[in-house]
PDB file of N, CA and C in Angstrom:
ATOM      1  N   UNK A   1       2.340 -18.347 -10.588  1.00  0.00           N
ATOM      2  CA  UNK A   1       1.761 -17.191  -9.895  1.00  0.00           C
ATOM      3  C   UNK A   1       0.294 -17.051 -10.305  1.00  0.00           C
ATOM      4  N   UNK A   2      -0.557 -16.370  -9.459  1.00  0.00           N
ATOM      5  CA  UNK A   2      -2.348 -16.336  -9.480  1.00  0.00           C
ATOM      6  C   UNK A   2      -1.982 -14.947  -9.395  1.00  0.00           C
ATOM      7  N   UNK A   3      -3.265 -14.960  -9.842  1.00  0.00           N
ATOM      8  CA  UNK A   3      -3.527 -12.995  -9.538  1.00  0.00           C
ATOM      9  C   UNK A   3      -4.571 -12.777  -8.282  1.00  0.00           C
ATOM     10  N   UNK A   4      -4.589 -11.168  -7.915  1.00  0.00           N
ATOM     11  CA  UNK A   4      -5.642 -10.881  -6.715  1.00  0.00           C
ATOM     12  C   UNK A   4      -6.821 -11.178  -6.556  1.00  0.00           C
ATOM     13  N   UNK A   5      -7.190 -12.432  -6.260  1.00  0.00           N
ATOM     14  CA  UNK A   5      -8.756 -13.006  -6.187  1.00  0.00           C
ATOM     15  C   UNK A   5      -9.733 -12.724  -5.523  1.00  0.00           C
ATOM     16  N   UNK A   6      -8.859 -12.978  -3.917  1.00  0.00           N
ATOM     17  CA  UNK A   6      -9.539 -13.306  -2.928  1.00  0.00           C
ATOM     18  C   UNK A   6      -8.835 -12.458  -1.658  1.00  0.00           C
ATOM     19  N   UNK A   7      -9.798 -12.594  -0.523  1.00  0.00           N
ATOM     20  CA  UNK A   7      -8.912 -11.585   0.603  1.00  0.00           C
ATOM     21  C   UNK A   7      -7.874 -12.434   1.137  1.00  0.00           C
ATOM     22  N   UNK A   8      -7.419 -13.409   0.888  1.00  0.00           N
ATOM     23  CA  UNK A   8      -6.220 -14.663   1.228  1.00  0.00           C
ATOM     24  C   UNK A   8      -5.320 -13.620   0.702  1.00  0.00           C
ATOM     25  N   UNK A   9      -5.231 -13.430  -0.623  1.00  0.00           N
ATOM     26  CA  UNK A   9      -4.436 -12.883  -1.658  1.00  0.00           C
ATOM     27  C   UNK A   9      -4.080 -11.766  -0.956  1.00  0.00           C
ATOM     28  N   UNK A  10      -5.309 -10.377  -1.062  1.00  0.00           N
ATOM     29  CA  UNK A  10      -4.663  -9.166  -0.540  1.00  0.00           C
ATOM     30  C   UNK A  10      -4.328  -9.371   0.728  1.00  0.00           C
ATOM     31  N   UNK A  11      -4.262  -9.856   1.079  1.00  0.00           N
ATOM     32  CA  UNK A  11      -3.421 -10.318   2.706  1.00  0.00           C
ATOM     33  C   UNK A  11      -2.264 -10.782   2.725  1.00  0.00           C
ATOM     34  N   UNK A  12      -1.577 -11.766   1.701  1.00  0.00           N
ATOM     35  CA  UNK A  12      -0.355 -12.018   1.329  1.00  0.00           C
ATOM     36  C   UNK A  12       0.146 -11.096   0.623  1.00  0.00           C
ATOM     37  N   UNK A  13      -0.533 -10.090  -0.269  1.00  0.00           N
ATOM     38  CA  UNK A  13      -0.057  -8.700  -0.931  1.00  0.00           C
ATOM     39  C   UNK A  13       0.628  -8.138  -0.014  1.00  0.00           C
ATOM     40  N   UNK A  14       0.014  -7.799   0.798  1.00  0.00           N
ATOM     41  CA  UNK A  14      -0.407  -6.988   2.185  1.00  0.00           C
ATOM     42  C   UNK A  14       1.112  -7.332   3.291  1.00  0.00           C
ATOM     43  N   UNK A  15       1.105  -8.289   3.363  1.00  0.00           N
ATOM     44  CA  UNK A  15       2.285  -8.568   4.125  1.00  0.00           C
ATOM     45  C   UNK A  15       3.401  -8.705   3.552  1.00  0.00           C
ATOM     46  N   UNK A  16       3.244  -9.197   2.686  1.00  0.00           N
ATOM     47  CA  UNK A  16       4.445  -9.431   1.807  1.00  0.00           C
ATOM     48  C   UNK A  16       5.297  -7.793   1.611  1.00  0.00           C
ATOM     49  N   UNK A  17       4.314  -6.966   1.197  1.00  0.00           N
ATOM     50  CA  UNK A  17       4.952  -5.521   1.095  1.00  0.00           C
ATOM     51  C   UNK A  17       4.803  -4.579   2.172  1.00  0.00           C
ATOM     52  N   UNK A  18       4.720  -5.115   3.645  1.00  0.00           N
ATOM     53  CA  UNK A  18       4.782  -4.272   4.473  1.00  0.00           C
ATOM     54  C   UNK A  18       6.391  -4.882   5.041  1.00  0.00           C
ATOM     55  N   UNK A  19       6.412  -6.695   4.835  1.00  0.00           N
ATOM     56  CA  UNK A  19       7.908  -7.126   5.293  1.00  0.00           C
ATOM     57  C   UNK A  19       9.264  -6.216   4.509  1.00  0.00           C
ATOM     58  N   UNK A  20       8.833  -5.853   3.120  1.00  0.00           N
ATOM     59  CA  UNK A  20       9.542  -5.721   2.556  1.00  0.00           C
ATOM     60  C   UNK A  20       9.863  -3.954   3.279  1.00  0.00           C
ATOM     61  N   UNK A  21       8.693  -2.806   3.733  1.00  0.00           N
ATOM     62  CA  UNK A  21       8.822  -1.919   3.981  1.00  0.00           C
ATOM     63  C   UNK A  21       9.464  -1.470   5.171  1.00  0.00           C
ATOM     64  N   UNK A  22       9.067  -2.335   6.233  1.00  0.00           N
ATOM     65  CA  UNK A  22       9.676  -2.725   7.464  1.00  0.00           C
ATOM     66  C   UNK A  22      11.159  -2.894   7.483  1.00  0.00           C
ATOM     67  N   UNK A  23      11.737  -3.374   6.254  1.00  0.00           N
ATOM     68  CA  UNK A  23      13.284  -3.432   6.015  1.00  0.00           C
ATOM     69  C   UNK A  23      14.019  -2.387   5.441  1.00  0.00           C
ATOM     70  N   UNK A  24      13.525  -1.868   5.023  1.00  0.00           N
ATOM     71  CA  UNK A  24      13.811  -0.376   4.145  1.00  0.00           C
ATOM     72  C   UNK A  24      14.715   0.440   5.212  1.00  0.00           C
ATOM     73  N   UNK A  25      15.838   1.128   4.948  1.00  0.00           N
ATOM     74  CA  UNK A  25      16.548   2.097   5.724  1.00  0.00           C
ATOM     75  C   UNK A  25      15.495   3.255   5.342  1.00  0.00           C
ATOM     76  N   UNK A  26      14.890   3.804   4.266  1.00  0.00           N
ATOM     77  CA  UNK A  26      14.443   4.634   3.932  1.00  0.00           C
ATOM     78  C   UNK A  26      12.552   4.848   4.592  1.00  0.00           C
ATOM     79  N   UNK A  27      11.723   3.673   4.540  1.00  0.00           N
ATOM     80  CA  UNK A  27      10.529   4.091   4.794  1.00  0.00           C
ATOM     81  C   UNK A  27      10.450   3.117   6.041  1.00  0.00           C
ATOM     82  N   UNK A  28      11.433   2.634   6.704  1.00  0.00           N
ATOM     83  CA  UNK A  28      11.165   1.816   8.217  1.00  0.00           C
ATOM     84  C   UNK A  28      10.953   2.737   9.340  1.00  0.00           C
ATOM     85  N   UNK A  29      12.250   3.892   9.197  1.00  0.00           N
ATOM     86  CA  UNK A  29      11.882   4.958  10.551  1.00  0.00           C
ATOM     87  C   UNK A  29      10.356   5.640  10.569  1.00  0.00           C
ATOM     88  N   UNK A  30       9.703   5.590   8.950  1.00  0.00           N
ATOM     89  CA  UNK A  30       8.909   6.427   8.937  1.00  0.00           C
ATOM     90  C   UNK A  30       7.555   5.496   9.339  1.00  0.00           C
ATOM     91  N   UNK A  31       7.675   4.061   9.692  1.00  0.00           N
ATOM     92  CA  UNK A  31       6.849   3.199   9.996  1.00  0.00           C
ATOM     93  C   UNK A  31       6.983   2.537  11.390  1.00  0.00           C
ATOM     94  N   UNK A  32       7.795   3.101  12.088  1.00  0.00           N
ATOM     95  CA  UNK A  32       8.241   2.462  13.912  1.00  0.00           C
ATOM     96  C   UNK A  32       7.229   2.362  14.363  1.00  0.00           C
ATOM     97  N   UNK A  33       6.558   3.673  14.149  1.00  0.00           N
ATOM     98  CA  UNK A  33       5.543   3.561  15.310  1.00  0.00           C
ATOM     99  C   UNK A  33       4.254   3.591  15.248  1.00  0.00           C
ATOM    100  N   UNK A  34       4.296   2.156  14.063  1.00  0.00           N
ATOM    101  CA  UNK A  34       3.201   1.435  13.506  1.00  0.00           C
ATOM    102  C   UNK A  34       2.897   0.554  14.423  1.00  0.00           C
ATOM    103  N   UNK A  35       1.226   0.470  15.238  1.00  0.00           N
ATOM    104  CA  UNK A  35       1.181  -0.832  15.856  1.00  0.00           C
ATOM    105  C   UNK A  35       0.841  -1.633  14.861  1.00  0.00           C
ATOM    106  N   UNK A  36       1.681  -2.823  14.524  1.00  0.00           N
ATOM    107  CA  UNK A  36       1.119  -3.821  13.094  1.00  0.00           C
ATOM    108  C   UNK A  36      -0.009  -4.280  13.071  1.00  0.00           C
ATOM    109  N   UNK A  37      -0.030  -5.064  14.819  1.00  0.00           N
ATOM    110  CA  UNK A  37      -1.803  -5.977  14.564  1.00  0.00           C
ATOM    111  C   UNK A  37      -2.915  -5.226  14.409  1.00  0.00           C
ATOM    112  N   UNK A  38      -2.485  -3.899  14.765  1.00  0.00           N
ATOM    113  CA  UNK A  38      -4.008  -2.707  14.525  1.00  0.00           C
ATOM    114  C   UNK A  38      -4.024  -2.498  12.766  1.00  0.00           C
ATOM    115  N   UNK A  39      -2.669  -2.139  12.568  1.00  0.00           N
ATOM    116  CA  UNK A  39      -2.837  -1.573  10.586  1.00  0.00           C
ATOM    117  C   UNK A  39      -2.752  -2.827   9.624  1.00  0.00           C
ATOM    118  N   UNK A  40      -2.519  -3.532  10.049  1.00  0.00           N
ATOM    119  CA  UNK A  40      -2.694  -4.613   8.771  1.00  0.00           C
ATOM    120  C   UNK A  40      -3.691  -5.249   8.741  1.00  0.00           C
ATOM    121  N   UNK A  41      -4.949  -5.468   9.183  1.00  0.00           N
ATOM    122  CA  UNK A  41      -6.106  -5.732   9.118  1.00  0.00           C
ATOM    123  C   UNK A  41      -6.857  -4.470   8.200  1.00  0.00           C
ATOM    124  N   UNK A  42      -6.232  -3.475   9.011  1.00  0.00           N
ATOM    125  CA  UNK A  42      -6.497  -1.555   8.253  1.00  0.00           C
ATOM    126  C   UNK A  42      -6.654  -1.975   6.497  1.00  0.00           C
ATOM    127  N   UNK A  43      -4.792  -2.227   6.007  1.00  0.00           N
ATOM    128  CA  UNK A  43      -4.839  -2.135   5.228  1.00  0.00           C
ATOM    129  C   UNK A  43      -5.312  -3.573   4.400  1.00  0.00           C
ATOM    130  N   UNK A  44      -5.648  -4.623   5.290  1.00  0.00           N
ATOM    131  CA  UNK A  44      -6.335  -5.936   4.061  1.00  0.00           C
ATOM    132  C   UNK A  44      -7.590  -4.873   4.131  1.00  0.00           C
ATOM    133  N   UNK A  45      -8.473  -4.576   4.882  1.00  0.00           N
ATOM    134  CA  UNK A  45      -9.937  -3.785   4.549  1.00  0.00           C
ATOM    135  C   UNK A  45      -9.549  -2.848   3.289  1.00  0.00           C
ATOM    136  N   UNK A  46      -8.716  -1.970   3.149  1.00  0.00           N
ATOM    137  CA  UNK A  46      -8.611  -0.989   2.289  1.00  0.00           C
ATOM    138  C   UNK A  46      -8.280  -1.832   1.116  1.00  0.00           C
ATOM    139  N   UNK A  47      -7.396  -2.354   0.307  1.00  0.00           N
ATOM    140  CA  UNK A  47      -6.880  -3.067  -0.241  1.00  0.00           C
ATOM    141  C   UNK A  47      -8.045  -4.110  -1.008  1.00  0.00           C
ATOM    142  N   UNK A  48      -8.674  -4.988  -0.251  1.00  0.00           N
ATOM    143  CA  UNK A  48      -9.529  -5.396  -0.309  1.00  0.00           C
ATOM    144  C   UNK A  48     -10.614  -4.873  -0.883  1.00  0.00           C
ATOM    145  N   UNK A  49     -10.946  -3.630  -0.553  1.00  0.00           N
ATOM    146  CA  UNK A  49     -12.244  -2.360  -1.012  1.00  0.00           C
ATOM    147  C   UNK A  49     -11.593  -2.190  -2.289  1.00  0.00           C
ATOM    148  N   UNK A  50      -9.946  -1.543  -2.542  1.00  0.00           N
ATOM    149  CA  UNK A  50      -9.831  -1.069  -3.775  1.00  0.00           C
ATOM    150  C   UNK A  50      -9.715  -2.138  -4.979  1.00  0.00           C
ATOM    151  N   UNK A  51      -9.600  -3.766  -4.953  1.00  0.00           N
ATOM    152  CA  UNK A  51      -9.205  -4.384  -5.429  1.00  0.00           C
ATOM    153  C   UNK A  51     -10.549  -5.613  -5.938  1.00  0.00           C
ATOM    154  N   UNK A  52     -10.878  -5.923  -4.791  1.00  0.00           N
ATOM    155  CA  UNK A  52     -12.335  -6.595  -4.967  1.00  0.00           C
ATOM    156  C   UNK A  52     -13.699  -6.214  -4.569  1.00  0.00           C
ATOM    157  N   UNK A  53     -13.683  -4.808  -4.323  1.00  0.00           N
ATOM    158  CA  UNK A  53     -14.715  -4.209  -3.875  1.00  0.00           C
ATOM    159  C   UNK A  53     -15.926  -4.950  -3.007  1.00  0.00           C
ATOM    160  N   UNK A  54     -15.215  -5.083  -1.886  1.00  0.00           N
ATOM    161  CA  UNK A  54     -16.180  -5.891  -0.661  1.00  0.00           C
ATOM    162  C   UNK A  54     -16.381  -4.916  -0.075  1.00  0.00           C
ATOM    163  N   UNK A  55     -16.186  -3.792   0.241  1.00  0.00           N
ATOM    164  CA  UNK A  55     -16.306  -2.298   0.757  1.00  0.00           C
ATOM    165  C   UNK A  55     -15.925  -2.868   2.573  1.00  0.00           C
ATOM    166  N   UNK A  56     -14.898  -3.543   2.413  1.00  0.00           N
ATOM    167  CA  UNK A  56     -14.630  -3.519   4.108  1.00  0.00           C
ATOM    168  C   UNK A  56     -13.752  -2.457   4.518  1.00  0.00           C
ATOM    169  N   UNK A  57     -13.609  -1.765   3.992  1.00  0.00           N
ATOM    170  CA  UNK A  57     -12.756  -0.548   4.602  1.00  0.00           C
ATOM    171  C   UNK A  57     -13.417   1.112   4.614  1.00  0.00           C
ATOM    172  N   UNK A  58     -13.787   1.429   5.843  1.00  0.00           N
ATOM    173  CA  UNK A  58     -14.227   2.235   6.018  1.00  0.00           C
ATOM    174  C   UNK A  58     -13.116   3.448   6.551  1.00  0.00           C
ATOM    175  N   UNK A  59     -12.745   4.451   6.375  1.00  0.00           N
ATOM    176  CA  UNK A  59     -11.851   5.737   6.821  1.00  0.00           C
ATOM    177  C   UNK A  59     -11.666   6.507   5.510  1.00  0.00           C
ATOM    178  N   UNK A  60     -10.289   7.514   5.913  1.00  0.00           N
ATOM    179  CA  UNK A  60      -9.535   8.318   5.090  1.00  0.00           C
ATOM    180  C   UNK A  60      -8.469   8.076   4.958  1.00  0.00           C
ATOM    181  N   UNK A  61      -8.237   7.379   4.248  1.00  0.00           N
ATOM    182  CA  UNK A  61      -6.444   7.201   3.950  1.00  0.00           C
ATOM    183  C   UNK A  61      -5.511   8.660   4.089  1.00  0.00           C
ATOM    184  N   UNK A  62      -6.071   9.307   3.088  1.00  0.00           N
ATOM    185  CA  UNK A  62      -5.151  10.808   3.249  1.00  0.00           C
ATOM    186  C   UNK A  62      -4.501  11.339   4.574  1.00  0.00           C
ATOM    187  N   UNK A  63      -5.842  11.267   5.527  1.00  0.00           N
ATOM    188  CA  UNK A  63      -5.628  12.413   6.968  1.00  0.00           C
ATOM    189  C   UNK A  63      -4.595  11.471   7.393  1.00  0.00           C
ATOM    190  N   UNK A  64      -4.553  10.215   7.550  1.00  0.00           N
ATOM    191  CA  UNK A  64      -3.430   9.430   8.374  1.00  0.00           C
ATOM    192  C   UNK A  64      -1.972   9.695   8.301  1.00  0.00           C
ATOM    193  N   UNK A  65      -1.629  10.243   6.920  1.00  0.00           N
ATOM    194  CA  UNK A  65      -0.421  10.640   6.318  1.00  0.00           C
ATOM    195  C   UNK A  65       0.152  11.854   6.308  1.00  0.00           C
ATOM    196  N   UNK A  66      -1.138  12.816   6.588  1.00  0.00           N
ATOM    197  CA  UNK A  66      -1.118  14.460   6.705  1.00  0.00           C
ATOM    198  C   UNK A  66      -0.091  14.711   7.351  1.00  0.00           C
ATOM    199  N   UNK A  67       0.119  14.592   8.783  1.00  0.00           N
ATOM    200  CA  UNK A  67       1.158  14.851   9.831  1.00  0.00           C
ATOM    201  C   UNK A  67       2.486  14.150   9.734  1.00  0.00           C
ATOM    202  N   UNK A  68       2.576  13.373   8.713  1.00  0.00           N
ATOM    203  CA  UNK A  68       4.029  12.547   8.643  1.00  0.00           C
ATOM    204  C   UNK A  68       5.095  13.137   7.952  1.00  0.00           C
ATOM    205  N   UNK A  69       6.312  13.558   8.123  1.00  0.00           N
ATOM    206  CA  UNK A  69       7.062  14.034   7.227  1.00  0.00           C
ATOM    207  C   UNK A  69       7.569  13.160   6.366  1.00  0.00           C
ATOM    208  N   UNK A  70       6.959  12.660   5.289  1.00  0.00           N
ATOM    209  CA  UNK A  70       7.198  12.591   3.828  1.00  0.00           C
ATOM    210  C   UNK A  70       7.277  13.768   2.923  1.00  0.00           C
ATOM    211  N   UNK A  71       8.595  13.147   2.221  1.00  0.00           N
ATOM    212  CA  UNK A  71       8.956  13.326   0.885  1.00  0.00           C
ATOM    213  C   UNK A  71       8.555  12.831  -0.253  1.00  0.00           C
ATOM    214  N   UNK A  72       8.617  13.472  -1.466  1.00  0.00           N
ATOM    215  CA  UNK A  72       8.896  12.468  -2.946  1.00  0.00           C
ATOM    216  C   UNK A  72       9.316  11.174  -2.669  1.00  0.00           C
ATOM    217  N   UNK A  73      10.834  11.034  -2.208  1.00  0.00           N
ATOM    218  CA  UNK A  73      11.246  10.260  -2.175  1.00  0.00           C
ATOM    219  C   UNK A  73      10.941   9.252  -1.686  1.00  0.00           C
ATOM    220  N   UNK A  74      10.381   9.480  -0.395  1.00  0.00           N
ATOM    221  CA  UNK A  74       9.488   8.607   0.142  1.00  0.00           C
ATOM    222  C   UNK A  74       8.667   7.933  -0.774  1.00  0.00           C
ATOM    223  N   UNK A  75       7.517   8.497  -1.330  1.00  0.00           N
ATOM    224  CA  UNK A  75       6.488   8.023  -1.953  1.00  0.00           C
ATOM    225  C   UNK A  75       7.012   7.107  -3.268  1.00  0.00           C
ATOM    226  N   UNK A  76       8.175   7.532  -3.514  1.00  0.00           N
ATOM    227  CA  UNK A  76       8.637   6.814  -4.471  1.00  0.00           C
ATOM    228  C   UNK A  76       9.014   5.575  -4.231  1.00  0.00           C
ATOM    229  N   UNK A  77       9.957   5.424  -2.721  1.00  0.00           N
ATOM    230  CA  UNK A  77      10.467   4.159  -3.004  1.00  0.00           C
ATOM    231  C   UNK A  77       9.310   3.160  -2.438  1.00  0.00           C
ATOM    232  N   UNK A  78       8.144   4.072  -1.656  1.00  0.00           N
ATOM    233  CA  UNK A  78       6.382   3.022  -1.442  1.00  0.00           C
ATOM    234  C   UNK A  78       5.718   2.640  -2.592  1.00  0.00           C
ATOM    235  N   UNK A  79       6.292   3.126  -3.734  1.00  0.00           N
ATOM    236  CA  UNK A  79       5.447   2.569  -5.100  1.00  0.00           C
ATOM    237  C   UNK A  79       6.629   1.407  -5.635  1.00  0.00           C
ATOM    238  N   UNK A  80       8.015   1.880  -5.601  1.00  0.00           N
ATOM    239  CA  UNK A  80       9.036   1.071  -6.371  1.00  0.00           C
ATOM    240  C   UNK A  80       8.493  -0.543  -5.367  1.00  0.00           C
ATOM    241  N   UNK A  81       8.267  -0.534  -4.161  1.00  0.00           N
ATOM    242  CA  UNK A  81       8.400  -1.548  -3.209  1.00  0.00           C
ATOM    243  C   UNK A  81       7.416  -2.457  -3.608  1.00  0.00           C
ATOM    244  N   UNK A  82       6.339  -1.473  -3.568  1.00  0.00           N
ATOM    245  CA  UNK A  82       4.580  -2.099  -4.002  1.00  0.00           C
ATOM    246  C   UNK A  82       4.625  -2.798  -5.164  1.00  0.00           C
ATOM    247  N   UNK A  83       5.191  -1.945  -6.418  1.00  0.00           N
ATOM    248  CA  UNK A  83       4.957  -3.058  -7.580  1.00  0.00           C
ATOM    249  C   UNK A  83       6.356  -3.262  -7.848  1.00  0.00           C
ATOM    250  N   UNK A  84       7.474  -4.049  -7.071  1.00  0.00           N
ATOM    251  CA  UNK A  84       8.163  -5.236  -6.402  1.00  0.00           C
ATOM    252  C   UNK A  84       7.659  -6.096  -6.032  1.00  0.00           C
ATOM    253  N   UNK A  85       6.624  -5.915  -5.279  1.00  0.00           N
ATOM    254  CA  UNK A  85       5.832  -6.773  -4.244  1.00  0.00           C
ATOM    255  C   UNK A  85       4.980  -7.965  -5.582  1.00  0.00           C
ATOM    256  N   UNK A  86       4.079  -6.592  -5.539  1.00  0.00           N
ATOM    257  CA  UNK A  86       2.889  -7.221  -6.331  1.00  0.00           C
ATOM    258  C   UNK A  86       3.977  -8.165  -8.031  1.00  0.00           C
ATOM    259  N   UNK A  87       4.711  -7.790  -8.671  1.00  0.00           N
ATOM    260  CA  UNK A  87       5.642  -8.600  -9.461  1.00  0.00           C
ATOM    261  C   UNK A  87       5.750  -9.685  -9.210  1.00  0.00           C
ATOM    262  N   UNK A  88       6.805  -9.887  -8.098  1.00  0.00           N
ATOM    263  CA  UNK A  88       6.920 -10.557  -7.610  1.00  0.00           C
ATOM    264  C   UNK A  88       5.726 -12.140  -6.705  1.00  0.00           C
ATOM    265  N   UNK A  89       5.130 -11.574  -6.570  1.00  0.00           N
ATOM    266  CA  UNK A  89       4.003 -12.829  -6.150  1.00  0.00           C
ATOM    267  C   UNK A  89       2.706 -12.947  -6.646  1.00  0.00           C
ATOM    268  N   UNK A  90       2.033 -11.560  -7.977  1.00  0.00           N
ATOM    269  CA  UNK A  90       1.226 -11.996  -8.505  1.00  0.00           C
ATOM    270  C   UNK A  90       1.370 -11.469 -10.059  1.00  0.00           C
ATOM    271  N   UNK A  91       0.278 -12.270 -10.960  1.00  0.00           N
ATOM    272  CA  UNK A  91       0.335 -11.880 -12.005  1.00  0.00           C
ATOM    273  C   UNK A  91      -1.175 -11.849 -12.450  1.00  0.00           C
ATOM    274  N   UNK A  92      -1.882 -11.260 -13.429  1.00  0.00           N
ATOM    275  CA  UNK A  92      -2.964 -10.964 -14.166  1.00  0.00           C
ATOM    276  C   UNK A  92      -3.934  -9.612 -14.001  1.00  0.00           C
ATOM    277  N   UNK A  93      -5.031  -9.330 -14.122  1.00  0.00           N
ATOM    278  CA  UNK A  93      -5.512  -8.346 -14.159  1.00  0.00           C
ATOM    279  C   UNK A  93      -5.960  -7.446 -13.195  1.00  0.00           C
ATOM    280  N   UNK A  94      -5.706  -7.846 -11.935  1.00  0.00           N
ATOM    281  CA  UNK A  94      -5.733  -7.703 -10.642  1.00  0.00           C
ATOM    282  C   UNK A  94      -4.926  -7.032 -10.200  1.00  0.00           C
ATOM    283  N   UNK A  95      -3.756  -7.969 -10.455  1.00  0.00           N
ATOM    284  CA  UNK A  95      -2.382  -7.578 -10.542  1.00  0.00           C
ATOM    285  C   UNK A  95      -1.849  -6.175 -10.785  1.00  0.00           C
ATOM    286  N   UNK A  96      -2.610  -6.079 -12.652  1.00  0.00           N
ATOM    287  CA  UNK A  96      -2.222  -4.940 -12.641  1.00  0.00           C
ATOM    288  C   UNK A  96      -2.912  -3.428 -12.262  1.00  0.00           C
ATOM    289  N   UNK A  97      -4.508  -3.736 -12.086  1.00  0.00           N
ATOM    290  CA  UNK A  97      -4.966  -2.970 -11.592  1.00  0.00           C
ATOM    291  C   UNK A  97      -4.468  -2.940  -9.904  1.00  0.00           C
ATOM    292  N   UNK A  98      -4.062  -2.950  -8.897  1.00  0.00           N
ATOM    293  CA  UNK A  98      -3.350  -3.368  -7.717  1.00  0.00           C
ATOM    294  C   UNK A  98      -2.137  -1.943  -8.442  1.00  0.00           C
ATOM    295  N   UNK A  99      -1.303  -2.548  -9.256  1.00  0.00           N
ATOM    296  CA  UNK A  99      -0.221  -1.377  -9.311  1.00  0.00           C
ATOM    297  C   UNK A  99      -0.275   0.052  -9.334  1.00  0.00           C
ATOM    298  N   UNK A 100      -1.578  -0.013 -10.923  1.00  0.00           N
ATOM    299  CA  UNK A 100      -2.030   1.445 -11.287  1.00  0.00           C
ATOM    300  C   UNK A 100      -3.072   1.854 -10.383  1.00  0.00           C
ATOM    301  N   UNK A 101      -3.328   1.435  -9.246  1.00  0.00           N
ATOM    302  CA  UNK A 101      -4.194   2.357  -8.195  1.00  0.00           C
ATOM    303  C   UNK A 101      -3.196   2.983  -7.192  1.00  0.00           C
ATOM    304  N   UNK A 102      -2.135   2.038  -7.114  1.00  0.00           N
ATOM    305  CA  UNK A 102      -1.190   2.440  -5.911  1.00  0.00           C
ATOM    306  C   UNK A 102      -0.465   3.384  -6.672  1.00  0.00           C
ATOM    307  N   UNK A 103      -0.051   3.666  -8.225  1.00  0.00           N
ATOM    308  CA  UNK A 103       0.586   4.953  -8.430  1.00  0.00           C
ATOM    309  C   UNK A 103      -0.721   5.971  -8.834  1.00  0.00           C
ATOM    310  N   UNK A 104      -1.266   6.005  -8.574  1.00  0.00           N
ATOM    311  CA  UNK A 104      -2.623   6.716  -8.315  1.00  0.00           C
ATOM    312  C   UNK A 104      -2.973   7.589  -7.483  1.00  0.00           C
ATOM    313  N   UNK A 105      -2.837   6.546  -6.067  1.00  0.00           N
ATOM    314  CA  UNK A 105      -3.037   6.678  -5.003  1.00  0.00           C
ATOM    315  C   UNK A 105      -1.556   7.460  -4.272  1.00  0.00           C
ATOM    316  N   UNK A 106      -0.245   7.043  -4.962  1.00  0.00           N
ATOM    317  CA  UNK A 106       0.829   7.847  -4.574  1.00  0.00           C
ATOM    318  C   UNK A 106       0.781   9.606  -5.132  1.00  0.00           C
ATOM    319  N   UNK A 107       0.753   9.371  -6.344  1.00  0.00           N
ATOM    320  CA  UNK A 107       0.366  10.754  -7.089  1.00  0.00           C
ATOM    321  C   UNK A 107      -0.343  11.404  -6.415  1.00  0.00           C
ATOM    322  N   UNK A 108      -1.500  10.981  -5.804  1.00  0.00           N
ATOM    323  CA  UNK A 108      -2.860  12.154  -5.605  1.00  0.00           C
ATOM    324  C   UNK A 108      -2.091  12.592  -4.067  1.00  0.00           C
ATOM    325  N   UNK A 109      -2.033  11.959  -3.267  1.00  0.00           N
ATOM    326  CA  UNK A 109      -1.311  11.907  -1.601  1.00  0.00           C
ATOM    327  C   UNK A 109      -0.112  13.002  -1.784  1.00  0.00           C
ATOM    328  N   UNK A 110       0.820  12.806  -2.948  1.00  0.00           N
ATOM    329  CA  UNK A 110       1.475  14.161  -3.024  1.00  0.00           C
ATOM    330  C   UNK A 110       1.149  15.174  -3.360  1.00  0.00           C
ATOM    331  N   UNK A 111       0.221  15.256  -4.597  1.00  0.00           N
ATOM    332  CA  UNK A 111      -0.568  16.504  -4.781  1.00  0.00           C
ATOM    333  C   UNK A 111      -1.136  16.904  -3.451  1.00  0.00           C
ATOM    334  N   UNK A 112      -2.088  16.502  -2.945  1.00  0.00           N
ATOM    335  CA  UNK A 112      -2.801  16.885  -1.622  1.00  0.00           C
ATOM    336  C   UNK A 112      -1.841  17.224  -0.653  1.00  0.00           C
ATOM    337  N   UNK A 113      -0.276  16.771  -0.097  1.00  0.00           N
ATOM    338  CA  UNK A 113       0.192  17.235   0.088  1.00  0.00           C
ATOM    339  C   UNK A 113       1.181  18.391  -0.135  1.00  0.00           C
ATOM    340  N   UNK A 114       0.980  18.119  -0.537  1.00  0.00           N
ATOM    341  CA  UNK A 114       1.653  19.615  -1.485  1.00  0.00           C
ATOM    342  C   UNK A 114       3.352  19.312  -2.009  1.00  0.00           C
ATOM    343  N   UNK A 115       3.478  18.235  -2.317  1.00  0.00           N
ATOM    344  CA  UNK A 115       4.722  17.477  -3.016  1.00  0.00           C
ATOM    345  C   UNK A 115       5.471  17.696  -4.220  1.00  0.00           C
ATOM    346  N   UNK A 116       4.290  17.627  -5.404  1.00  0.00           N
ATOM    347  CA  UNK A 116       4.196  17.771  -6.569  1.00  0.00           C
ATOM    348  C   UNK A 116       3.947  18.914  -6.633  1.00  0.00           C
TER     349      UNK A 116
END
């Protein structure tokens, strides 16, 4: 296993843990009516910005999520999945920065929503 280098990488991150989300009884309904070829480019830009700082991702992550009915639970099993993911196909410092942004990034999304 390599760690997050390159945008090859967060792109295999990237898919790798959206296949895995897409299968989920739990966070699939809440992703139907995802057009994929529009958000996964979305999220290599974002991903990409938080990981190797190429700044290709321009938006708000937050507002996209505002209107969705999530739970805790939700957010939980999007972090258990993520660093599944990321375990699973990478390893080193990337790696682990990649995990501790995404429980970061889960934490703050519930605070702001009013979760926590």
């Amino acid at each position: 296993m390599t760690d997050i280098l390159t945008r090859k990488e967060v792109e295999q991150l990237v898919n790798q843990f959206y296949n895995r989300v897409r299968k989920d009884n739990l966070l699939a309904p809440v992703f139907a009516h995802v057009d994929w070829p529009h958000h996964l480019p979305i999220m290599y830009n974002f991903w990409s910005s938080v990981l190797l700082g190429d700044m290709s991702y321009n938006g708000s992550p937050l507002s996209k999520h505002l209107g969705l009915p999530l739970t805790t639970d939700h957010f939980n099993r999007w972090l258990k999945l993520f660093l599944e993911t990321v375990d699973a196909e990478f390893t080193g410092s990337v790696a682990e920065e990649a995990k501790n942004r995404a429980k970061t990034i889960a934490a703050l999304f519930q605070h702001k929503m009013g979760l926590l």
